[in-house]
Protein backbone atom coordinates (compact mmCIF):
# COMPACT_ATOMS: atom_id res chain seq x y z
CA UNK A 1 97.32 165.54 61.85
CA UNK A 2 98.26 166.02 65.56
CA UNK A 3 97.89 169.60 65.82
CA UNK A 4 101.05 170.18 63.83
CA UNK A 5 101.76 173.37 61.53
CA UNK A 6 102.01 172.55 58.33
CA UNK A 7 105.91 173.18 58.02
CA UNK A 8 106.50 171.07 60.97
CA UNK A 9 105.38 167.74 59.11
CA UNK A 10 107.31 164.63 57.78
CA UNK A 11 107.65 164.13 54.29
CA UNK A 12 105.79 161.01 54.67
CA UNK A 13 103.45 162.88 56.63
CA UNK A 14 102.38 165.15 54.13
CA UNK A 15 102.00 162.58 51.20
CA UNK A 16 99.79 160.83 53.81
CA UNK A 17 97.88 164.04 54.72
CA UNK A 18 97.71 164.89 50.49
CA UNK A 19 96.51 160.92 50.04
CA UNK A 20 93.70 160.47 52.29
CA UNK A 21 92.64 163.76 54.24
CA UNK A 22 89.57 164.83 53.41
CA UNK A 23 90.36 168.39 53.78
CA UNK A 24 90.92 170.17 50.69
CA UNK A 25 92.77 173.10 52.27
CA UNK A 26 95.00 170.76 54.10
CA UNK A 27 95.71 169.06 51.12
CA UNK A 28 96.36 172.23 49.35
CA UNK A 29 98.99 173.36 52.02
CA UNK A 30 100.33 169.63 52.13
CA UNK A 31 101.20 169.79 48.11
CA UNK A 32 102.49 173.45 48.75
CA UNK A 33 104.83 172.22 51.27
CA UNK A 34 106.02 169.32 49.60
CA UNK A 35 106.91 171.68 46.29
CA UNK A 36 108.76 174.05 48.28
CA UNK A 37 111.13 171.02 49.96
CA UNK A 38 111.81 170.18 46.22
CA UNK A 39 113.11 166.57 46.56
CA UNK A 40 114.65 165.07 43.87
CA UNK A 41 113.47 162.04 42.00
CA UNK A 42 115.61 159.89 44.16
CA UNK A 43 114.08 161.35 47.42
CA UNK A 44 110.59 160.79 46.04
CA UNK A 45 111.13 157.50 45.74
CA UNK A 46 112.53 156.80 48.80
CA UNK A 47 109.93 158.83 49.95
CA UNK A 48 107.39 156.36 47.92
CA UNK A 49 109.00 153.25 50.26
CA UNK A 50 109.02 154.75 53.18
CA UNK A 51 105.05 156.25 52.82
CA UNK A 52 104.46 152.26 51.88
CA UNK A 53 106.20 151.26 55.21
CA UNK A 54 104.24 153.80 57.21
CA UNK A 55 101.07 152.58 56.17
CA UNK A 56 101.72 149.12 56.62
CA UNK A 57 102.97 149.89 60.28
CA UNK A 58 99.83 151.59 60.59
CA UNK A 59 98.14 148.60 59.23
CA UNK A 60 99.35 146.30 61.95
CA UNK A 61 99.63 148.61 64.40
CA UNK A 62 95.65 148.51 64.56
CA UNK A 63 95.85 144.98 65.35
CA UNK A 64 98.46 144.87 68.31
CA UNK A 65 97.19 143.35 71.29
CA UNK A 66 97.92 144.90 74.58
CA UNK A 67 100.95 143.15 76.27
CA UNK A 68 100.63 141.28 79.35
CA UNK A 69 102.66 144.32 81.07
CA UNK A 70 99.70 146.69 80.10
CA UNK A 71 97.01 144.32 80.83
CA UNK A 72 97.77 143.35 84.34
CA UNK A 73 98.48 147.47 84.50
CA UNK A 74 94.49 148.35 83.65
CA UNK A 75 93.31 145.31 85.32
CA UNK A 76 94.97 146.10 88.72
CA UNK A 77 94.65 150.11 88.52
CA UNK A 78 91.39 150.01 86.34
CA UNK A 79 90.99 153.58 88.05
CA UNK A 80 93.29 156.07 89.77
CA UNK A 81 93.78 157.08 92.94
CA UNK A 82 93.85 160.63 92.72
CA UNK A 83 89.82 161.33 92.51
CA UNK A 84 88.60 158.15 94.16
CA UNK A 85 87.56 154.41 93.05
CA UNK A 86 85.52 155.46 90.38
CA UNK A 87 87.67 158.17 88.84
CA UNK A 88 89.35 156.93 86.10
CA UNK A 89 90.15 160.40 84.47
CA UNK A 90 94.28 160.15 84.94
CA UNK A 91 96.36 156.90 83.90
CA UNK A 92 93.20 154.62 82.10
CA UNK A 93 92.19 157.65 80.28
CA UNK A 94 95.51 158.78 79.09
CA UNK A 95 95.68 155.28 77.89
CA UNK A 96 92.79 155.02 75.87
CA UNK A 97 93.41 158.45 74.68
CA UNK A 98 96.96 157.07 72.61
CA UNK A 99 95.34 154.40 71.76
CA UNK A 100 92.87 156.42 70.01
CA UNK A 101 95.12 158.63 68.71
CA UNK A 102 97.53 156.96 67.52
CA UNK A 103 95.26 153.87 65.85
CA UNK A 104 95.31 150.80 68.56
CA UNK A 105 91.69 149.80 68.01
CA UNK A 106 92.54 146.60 69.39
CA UNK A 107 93.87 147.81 71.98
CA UNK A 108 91.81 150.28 73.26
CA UNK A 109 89.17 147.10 73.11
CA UNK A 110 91.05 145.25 75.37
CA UNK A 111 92.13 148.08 77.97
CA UNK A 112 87.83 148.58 78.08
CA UNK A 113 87.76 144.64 78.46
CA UNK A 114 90.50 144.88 81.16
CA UNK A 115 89.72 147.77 83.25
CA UNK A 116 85.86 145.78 83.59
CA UNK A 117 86.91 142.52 84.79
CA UNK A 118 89.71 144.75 87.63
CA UNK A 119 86.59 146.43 88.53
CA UNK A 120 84.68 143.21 88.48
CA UNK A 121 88.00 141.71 90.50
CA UNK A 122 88.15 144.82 93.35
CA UNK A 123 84.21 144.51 93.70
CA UNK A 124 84.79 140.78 94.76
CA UNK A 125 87.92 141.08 97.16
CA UNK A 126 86.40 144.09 98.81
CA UNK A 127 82.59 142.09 99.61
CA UNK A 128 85.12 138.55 100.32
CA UNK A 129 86.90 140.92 103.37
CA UNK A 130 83.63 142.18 104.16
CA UNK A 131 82.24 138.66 104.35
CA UNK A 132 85.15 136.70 106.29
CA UNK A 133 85.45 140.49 108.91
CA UNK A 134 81.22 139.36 109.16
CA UNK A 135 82.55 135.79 109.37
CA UNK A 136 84.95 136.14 112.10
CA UNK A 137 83.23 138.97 113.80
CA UNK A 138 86.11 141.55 113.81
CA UNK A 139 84.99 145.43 114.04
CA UNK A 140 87.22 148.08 113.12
């Protein structure tokens, strides 16, 4: 889970990590953890509402749409500046890499979708000035 040590997790964390992770010797160390915390019955229930609440957060969280704020963001700067028009490998990237990581598949659909029609948009206002400097015969 996110590069963490073991010690370092939630408790909701590591019921997560001892629920669905596929690795038995994470799982191991999970349970181990989660013994030596010793919660009480009332903190394992809480713990049992707020593991629910997690998951459905994670649920939905899957689903979120980009806002119009980070829309217009990947469709304007569909690439950065820092490596050229077709380097992409600072702000878009970053993006795409929380959205991964953190579960936005929707998301991470739309920034692709996005960033492709700004591309699409800068290809067509760059060969319209090229057209109308043609146009109206002005040399640089």
């Amino acid at each position: 889970m996110l590069d963490k040590k073991i010690y370092r997790y939630t408790p909701v964390e590591l019921l997560d990590t001892i629920r669905n992770s596929k690795d038995t010797n994470l799982v191991e160390q999970a349970k181990a953890e989660l013994a030596k915390r010793a919660l009480s019955e009332a903190e394992l229930q809480k713990l049992e509402i707020e593991y629910t609440q997690y998951k459905d957060f994670q649920a939905k969280r899957k689903d979120e749409p980009l806002t119009r704020e980070e829309w217009l963001t990947l469709f304007f700067i569909p690439y950065s500046s820092s490596g050229g028009p077709f380097n992409n490998k600072e702000f878009a990237k970053e993006e795409a890499e929380r959205y991964e990581k953190y579960g936005y598949e929707t998301k991470k659909k739309q920034a692709a979708e996005a960033q492709l029609w700004g591309t699409i948009f800068w290809i067509v206002v760059v060969l319209v000035i090229a057209v109308l400097f043609k146009y109206f015969n002005i040399r640089i």
